[in-house]
C-alpha atoms as a PDB file:
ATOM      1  CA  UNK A   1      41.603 -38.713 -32.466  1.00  0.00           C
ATOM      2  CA  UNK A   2      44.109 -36.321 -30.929  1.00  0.00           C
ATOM      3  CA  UNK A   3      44.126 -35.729 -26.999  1.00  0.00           C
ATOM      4  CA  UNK A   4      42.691 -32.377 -27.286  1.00  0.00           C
ATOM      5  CA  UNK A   5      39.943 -33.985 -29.526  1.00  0.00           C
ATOM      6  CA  UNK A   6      38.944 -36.462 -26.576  1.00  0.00           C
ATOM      7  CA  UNK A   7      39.163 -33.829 -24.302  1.00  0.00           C
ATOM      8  CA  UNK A   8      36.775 -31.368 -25.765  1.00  0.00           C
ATOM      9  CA  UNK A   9      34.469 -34.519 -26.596  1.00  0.00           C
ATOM     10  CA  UNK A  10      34.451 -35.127 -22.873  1.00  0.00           C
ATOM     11  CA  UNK A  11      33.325 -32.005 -21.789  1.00  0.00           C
ATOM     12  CA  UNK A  12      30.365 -31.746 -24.836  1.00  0.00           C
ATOM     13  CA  UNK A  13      29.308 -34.998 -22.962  1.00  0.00           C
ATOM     14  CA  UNK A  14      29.610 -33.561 -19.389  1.00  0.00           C
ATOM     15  CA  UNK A  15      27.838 -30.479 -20.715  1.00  0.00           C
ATOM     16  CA  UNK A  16      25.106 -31.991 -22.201  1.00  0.00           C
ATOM     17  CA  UNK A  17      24.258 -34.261 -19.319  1.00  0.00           C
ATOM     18  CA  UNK A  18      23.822 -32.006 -17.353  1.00  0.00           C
ATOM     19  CA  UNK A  19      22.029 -29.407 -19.691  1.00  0.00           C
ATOM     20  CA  UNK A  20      19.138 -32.629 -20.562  1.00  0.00           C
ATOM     21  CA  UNK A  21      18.502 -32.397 -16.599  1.00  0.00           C
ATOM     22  CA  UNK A  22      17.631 -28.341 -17.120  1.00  0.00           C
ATOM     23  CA  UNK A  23      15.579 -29.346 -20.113  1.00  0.00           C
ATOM     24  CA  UNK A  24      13.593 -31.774 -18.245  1.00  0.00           C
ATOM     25  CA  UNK A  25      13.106 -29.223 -15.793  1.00  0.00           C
ATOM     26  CA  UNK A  26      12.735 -25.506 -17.247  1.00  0.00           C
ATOM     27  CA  UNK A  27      11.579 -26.893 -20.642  1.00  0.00           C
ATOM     28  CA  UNK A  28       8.692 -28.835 -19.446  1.00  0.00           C
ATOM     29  CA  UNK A  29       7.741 -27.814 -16.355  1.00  0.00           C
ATOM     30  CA  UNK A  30       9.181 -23.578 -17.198  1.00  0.00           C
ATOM     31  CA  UNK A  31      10.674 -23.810 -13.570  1.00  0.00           C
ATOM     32  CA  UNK A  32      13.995 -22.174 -13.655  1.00  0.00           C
ATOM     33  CA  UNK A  33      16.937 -23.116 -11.679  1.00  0.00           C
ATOM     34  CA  UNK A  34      20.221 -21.577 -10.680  1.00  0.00           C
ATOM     35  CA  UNK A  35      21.249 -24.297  -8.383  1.00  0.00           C
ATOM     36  CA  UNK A  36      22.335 -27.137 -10.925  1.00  0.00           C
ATOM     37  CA  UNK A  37      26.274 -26.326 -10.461  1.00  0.00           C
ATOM     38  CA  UNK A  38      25.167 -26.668  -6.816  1.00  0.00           C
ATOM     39  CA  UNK A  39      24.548 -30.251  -7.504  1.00  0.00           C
ATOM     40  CA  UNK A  40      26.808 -30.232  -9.742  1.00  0.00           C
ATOM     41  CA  UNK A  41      29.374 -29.992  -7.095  1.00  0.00           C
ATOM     42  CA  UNK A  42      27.783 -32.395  -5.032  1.00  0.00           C
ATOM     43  CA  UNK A  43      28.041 -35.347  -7.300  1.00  0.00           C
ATOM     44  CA  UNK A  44      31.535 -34.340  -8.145  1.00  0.00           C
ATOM     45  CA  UNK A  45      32.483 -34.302  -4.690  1.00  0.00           C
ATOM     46  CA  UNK A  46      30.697 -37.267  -3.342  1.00  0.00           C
ATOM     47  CA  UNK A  47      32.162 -39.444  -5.768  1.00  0.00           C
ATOM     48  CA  UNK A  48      35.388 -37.913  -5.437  1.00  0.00           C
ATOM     49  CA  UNK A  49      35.704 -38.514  -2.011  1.00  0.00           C
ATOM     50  CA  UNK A  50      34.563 -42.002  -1.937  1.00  0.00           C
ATOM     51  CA  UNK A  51      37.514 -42.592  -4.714  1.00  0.00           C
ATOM     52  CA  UNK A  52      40.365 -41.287  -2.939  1.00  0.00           C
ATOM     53  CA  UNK A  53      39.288 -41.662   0.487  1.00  0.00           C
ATOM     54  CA  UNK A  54      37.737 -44.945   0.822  1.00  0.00           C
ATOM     55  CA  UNK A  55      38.995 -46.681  -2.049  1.00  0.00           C
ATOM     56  CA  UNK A  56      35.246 -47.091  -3.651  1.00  0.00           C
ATOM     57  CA  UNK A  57      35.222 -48.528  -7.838  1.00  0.00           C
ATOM     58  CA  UNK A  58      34.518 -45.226 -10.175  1.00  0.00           C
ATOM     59  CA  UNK A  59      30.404 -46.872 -11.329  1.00  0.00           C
ATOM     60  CA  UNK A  60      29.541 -46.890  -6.796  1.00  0.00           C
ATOM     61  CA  UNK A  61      31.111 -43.599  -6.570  1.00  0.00           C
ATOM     62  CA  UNK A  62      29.679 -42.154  -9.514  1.00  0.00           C
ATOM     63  CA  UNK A  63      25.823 -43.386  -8.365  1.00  0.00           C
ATOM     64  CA  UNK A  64      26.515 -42.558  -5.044  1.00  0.00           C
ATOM     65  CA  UNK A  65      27.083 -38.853  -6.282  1.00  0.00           C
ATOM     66  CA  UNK A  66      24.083 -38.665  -8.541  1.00  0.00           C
ATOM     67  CA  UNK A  67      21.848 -40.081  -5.330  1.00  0.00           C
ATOM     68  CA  UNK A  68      23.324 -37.531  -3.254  1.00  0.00           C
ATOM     69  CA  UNK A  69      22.776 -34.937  -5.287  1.00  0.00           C
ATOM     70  CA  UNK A  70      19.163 -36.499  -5.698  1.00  0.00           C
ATOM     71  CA  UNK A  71      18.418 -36.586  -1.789  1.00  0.00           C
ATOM     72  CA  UNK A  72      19.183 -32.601  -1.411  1.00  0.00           C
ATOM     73  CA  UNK A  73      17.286 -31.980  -4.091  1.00  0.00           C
ATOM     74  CA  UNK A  74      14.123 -34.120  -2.916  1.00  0.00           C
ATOM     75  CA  UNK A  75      14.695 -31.793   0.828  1.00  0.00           C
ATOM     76  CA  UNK A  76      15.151 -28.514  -1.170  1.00  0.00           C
ATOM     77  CA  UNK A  77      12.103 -29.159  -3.423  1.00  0.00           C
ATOM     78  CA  UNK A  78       9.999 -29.977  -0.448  1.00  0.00           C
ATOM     79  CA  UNK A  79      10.361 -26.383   1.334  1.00  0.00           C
ATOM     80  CA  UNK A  80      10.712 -24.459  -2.451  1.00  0.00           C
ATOM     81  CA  UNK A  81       8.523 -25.558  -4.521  1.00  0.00           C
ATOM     82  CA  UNK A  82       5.393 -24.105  -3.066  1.00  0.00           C
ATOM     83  CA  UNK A  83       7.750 -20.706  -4.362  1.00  0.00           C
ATOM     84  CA  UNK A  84       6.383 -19.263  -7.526  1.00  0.00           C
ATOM     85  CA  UNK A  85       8.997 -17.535  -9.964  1.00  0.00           C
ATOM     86  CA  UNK A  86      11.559 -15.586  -9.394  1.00  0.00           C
ATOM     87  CA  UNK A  87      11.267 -16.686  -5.657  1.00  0.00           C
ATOM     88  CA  UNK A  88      11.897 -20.150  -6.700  1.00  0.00           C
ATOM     89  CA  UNK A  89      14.957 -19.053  -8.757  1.00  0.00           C
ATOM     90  CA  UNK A  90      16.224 -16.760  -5.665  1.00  0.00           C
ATOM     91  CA  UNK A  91      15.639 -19.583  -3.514  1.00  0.00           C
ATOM     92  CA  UNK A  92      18.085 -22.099  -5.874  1.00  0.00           C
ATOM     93  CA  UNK A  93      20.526 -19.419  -6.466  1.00  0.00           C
ATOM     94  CA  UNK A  94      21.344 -19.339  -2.756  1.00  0.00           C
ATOM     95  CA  UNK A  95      21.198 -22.926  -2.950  1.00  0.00           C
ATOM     96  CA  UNK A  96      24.083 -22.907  -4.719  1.00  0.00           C
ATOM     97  CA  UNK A  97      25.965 -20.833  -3.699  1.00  0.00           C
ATOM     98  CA  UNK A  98      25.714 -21.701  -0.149  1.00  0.00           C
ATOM     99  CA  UNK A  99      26.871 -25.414  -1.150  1.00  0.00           C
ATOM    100  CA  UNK A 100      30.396 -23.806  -3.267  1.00  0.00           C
ATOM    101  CA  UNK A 101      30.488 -21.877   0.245  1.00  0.00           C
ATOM    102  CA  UNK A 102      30.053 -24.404   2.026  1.00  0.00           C
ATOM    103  CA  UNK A 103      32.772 -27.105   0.542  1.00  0.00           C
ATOM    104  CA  UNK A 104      34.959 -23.880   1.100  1.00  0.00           C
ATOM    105  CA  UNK A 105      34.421 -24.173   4.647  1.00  0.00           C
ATOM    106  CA  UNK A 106      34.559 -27.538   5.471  1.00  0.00           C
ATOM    107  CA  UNK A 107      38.317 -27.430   4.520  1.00  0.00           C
ATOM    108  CA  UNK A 108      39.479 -30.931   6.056  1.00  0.00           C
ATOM    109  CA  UNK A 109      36.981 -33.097   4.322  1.00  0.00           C
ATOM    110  CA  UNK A 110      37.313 -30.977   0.357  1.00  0.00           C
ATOM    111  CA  UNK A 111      40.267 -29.256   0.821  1.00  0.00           C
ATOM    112  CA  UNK A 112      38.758 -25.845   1.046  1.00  0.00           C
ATOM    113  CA  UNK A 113      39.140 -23.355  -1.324  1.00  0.00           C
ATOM    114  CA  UNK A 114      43.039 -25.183  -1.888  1.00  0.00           C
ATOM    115  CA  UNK A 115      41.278 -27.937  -3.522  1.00  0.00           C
ATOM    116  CA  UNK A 116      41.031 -31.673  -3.538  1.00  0.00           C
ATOM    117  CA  UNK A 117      43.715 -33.560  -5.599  1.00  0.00           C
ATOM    118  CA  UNK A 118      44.714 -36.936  -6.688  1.00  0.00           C
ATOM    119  CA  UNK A 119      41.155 -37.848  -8.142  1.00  0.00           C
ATOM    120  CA  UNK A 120      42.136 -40.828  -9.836  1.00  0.00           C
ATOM    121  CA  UNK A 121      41.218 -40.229 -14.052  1.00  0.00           C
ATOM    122  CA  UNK A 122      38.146 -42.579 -14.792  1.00  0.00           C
ATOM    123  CA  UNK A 123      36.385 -40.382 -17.505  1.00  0.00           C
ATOM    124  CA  UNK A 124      37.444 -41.927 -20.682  1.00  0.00           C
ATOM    125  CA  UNK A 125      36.083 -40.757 -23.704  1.00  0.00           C
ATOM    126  CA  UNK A 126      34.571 -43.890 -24.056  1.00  0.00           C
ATOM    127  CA  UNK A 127      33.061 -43.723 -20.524  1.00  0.00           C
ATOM    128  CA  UNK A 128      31.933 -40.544 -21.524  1.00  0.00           C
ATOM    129  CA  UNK A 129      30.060 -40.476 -24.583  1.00  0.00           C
ATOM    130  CA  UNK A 130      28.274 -44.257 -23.012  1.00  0.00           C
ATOM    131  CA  UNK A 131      26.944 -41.944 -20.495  1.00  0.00           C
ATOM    132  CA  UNK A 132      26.099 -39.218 -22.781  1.00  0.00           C
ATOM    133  CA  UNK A 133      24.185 -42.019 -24.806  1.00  0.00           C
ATOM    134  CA  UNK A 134      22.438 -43.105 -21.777  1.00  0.00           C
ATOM    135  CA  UNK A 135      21.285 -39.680 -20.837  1.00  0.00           C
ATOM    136  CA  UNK A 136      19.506 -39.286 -23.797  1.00  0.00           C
ATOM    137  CA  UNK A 137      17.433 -42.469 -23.953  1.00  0.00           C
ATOM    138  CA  UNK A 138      16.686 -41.896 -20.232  1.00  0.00           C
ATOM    139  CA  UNK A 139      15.528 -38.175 -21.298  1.00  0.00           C
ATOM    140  CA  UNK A 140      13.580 -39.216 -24.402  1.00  0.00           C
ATOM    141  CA  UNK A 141      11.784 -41.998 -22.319  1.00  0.00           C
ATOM    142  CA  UNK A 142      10.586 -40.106 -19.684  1.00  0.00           C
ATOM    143  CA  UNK A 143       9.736 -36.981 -21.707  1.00  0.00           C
ATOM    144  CA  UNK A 144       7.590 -39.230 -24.123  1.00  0.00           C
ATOM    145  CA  UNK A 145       5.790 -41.527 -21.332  1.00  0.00           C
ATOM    146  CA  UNK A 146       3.062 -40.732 -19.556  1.00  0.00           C
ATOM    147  CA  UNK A 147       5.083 -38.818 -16.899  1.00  0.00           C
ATOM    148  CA  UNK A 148       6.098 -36.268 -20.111  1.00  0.00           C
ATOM    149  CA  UNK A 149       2.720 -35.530 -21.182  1.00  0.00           C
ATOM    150  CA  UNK A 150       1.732 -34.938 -17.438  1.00  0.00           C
ATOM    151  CA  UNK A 151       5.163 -32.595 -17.217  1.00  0.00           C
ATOM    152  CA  UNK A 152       3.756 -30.704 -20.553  1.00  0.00           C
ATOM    153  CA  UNK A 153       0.056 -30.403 -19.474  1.00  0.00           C
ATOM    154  CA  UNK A 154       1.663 -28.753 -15.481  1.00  0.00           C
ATOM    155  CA  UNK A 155       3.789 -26.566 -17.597  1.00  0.00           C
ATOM    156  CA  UNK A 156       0.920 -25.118 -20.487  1.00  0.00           C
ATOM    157  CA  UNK A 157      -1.670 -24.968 -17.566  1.00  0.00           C
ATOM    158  CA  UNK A 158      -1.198 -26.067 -14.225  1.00  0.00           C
ATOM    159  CA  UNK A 159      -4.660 -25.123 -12.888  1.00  0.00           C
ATOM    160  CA  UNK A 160      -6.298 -27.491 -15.847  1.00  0.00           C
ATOM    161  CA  UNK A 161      -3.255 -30.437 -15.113  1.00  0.00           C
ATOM    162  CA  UNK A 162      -4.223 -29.995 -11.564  1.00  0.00           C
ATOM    163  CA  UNK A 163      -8.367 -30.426 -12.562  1.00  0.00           C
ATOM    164  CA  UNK A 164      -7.538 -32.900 -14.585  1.00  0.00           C
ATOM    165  CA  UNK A 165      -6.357 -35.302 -12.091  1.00  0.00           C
ATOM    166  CA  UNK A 166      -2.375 -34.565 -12.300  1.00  0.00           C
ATOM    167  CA  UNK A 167      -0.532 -34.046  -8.604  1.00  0.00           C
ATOM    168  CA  UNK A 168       0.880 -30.765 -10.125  1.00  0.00           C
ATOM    169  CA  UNK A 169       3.592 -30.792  -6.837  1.00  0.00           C
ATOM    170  CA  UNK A 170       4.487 -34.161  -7.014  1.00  0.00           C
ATOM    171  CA  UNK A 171       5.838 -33.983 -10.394  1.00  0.00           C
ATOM    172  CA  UNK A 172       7.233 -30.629 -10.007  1.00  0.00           C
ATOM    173  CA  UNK A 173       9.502 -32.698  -7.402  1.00  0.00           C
ATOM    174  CA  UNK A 174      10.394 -35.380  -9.467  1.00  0.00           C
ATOM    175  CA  UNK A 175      11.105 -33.313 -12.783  1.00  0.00           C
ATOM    176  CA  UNK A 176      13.332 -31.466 -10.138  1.00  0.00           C
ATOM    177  CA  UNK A 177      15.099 -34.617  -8.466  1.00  0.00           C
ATOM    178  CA  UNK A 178      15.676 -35.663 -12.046  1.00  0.00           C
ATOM    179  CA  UNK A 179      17.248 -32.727 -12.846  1.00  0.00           C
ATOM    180  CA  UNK A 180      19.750 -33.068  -9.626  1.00  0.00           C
ATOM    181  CA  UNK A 181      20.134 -36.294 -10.757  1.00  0.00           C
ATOM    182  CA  UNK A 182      21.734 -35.614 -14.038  1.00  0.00           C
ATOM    183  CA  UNK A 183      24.280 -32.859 -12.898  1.00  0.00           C
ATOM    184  CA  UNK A 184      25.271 -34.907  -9.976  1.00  0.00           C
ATOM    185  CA  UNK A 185      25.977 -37.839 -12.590  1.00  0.00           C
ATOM    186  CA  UNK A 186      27.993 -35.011 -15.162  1.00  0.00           C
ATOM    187  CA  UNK A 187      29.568 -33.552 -11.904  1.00  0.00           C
ATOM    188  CA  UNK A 188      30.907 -37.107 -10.754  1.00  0.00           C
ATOM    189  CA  UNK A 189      32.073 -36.766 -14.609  1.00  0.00           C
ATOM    190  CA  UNK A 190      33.683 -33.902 -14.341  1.00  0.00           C
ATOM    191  CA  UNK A 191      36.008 -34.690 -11.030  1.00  0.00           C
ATOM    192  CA  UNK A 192      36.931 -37.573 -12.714  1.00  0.00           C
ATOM    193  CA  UNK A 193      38.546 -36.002 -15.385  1.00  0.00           C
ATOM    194  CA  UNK A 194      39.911 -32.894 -13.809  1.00  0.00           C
ATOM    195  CA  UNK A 195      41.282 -34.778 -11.456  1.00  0.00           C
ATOM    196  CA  UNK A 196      41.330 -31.762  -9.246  1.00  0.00           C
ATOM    197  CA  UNK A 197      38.432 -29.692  -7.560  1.00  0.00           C
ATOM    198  CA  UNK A 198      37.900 -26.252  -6.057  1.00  0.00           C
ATOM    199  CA  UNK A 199      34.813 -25.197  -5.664  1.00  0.00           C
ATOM    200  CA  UNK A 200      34.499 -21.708  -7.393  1.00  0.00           C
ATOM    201  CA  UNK A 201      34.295 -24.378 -10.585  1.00  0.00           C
ATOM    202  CA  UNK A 202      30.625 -24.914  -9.194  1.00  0.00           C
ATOM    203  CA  UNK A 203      29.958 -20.850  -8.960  1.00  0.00           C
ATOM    204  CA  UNK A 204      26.644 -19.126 -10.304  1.00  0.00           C
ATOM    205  CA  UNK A 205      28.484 -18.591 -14.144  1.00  0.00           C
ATOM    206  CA  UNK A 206      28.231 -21.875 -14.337  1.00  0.00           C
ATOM    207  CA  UNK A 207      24.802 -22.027 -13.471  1.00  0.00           C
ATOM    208  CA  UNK A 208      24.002 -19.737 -15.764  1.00  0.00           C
ATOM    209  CA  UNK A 209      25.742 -21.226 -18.433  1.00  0.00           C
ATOM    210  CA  UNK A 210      23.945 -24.446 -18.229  1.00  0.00           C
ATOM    211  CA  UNK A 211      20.736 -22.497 -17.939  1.00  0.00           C
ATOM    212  CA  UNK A 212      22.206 -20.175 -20.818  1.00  0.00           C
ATOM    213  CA  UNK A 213      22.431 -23.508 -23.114  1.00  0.00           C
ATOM    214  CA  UNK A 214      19.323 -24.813 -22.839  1.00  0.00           C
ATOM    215  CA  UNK A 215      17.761 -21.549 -23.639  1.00  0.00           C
ATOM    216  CA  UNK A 216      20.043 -21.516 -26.886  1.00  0.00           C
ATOM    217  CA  UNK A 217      19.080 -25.095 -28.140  1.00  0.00           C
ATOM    218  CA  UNK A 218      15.270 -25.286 -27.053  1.00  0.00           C
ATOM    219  CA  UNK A 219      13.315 -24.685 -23.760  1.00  0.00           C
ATOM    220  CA  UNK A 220      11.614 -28.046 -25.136  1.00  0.00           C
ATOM    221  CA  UNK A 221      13.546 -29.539 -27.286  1.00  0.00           C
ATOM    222  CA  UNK A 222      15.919 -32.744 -26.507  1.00  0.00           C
ATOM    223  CA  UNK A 223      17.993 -32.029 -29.846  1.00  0.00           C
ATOM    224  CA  UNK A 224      18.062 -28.492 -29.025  1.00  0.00           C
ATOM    225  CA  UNK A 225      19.434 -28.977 -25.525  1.00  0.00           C
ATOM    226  CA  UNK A 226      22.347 -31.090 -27.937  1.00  0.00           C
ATOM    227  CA  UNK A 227      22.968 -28.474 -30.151  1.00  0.00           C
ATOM    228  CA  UNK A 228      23.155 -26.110 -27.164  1.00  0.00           C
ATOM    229  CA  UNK A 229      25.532 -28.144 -25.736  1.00  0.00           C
ATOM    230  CA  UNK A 230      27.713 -27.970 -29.117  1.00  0.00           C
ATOM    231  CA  UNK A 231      27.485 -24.538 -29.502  1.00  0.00           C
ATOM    232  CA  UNK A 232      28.560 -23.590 -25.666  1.00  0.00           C
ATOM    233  CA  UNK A 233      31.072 -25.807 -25.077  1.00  0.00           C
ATOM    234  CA  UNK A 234      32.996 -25.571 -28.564  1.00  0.00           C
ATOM    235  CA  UNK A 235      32.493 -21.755 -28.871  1.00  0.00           C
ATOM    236  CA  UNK A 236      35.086 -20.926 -26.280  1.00  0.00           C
ATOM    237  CA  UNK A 237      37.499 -22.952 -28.095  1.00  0.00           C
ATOM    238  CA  UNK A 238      37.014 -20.977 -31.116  1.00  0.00           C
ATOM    239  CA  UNK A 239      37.672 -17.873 -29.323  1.00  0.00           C
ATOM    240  CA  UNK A 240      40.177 -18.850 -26.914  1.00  0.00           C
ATOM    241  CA  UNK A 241      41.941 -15.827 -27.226  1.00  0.00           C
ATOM    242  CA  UNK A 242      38.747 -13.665 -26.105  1.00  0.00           C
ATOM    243  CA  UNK A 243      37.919 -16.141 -23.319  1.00  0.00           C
ATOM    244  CA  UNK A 244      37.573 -13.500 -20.446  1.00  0.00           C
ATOM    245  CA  UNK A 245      34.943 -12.428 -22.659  1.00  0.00           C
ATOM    246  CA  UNK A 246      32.817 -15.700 -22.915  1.00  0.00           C
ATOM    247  CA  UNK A 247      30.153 -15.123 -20.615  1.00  0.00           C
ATOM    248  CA  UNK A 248      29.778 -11.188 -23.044  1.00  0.00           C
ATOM    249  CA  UNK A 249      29.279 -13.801 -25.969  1.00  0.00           C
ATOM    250  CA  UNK A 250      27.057 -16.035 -24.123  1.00  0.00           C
ATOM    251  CA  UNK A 251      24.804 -12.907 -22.762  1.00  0.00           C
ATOM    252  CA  UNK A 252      24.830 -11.334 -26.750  1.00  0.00           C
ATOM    253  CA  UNK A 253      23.562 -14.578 -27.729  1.00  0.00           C
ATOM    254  CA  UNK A 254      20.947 -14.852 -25.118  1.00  0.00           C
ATOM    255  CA  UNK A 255      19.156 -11.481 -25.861  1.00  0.00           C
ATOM    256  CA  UNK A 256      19.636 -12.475 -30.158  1.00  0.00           C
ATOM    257  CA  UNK A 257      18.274 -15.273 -29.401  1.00  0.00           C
ATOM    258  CA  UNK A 258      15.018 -13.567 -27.137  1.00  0.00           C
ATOM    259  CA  UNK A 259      14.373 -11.110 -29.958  1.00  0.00           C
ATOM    260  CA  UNK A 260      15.047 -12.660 -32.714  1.00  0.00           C
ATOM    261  CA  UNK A 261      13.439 -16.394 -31.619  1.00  0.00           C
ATOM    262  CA  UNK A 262      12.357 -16.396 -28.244  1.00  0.00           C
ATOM    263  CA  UNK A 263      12.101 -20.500 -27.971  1.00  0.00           C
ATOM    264  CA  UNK A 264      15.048 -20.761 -29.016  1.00  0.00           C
ATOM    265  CA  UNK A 265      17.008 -22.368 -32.078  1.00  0.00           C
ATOM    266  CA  UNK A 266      14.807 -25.098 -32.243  1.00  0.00           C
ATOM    267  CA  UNK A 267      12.135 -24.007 -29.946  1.00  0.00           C
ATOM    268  CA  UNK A 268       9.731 -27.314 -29.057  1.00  0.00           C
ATOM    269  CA  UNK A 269      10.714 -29.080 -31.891  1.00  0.00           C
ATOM    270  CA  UNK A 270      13.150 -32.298 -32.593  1.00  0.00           C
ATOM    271  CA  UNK A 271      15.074 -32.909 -35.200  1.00  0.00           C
ATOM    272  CA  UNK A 272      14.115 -35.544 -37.408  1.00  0.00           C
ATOM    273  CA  UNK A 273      15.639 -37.500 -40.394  1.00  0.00           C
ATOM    274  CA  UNK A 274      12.631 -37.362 -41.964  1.00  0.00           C
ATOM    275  CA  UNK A 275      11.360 -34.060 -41.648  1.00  0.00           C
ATOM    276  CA  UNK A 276      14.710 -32.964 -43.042  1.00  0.00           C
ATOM    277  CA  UNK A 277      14.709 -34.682 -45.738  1.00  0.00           C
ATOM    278  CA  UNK A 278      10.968 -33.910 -46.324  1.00  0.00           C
ATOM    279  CA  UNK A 279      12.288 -30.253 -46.451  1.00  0.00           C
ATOM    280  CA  UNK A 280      14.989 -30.869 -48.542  1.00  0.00           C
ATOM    281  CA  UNK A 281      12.750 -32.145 -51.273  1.00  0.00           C
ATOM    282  CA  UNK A 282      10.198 -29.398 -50.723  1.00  0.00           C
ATOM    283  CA  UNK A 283      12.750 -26.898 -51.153  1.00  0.00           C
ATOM    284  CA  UNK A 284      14.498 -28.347 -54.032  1.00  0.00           C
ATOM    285  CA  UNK A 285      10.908 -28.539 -55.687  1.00  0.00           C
ATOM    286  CA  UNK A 286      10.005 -24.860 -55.084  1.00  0.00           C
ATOM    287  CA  UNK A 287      13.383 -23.808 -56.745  1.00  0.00           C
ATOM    288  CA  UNK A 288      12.719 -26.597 -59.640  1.00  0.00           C
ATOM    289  CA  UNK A 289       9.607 -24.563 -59.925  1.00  0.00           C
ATOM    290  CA  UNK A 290      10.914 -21.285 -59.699  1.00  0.00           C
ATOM    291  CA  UNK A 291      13.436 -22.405 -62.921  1.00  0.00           C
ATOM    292  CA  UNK A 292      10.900 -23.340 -64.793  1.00  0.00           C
ATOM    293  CA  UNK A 293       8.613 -20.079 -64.519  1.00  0.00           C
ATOM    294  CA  UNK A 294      11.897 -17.894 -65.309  1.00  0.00           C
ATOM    295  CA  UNK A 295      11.975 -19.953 -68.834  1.00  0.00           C
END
């Protein structure tokens, strides 16, 4: 596999990461979040610093991100989540960009808006696509526990969860902690492959184009949120000569997507060997049939 290969498999796995975070999030509790590059930025740069500043290994580093990003979240969902809506999504788009603002600021410790360098290069592809693996069990096992089901019941009805015996806020919190979770892991990901960081690379278009994916794949669908992932980070590369005009593309396929199939491609369903094949046969039987009333 060529460099560029590797590289472009890298960032589907960053990408994706972080995008199963949002799914665990919007697509089963329908909270929407434009903060995610804000922890984003925080796992890159906790684990960044603890690299090249205190010598820590790249696994420490990386977990030390992903808890950091985890702890912010756990404060910020204490005083938002009360929020309903578009407050709530207000609330984490300031979030975010008051962290990218704030690693601006703090120019001695990030580097300001000059940037941190010498991030030593631990994201192999190998690396990567382990942790890519990893995310998805994690995300399959919690979605399909006990804790999933009580996620799906808060996010169909929250006044019958809540009747039902389910602490509707406490697992708002921890679908949200999860969610920082996962893009401080992918941001810790991310620095370590760059090698560099600046923090407009954490800005709202990249909160919106995590959000933007999952709504492409599936709101509730862990195969969807891959195929999002696919589509958003390889689509770019196909157009690379129209790339000021990505986030045009990404809004045209948002509204296509709205009117044409508002859950998105595959809505709140996986993808299964099974079914597919399944289909296959049904749809190689209706044409067999078909044939033979012609004759």
């Amino acid at each position: 596999m060529s460099d560029y290969a590797q590289g472009i498999l890298i960032l589907v796995c960053i990408n994706l990461i972080a995008v199963l975070g949002i799914c665990v999030l919007t697509g089963w509790t329908r909270l929407l979040s434009f903060g995610n590059a804000g922890f984003m930025s925080i796992g890159a740069y906790a684990s960044a610093l603890l690299t090249t500043k205190l010598g820590i290994p790249f696994i420490p580093a990386a977990f030390a991100g992903a808890l950091a990003a985890a702890a912010v979240s756990f404060l910020l969902g204490s005083l938002t989540l009360k929020l309903k809506g578009d407050y709530f999504l207000i609330t984490t788009l300031g979030f975010g960009e008051s962290i990218r603002v704030l690693f601006e600021y703090i120019r001695p410790v990030t580097g300001g808006a000059q940037g941190l360098s010498g991030i030593p290069r631990y994201t192999t592809t190998l690396v990567a696509c382990i942790s890519a693996l990893a995310a998805l069990v994690l995300t399959v096992n919690f979605l399909y526990s006990r804790f999933g089901r009580s996620l799906e019941a808060v996010r169909e009805e929250e006044l019958a969860a809540a009747a039902a015996g389910i602490n509707v806020p406490r697992y708002k919190k921890t679908a949200f902690v999860i969610s920082a979770v996962f893009a401080g892991w992918a941001g810790a990901l991310y620095a370590h492959n760059m090698m560099f960081l600046v923090p407009v690379m954490f800005n709202l278009p990249k909160s919106a184009e995590l959000t933007i994916t999952v709504v492409i794949g599936g709101m509730a669908s862990v195969t969807g949120s891959v195929l999002g992932a696919l589509v958003v980070t390889l689509l770019p590369e196909f157009l690379r000569d129209l790339s000021n005009y990505r986030m045009f593309f990404y809004g045209t396929a948002v509204v296509l997507i709205i009117m044409l199939r508002p859950s998105g491609l595959l809505g709140y369903t996986e993808f299964s060997p099974r079914k597919a094949a399944r289909y296959l046969s049904d749809f190689i039987a209706r044409k067999k049939a078909e044939t033979a009333r012609r004759q």
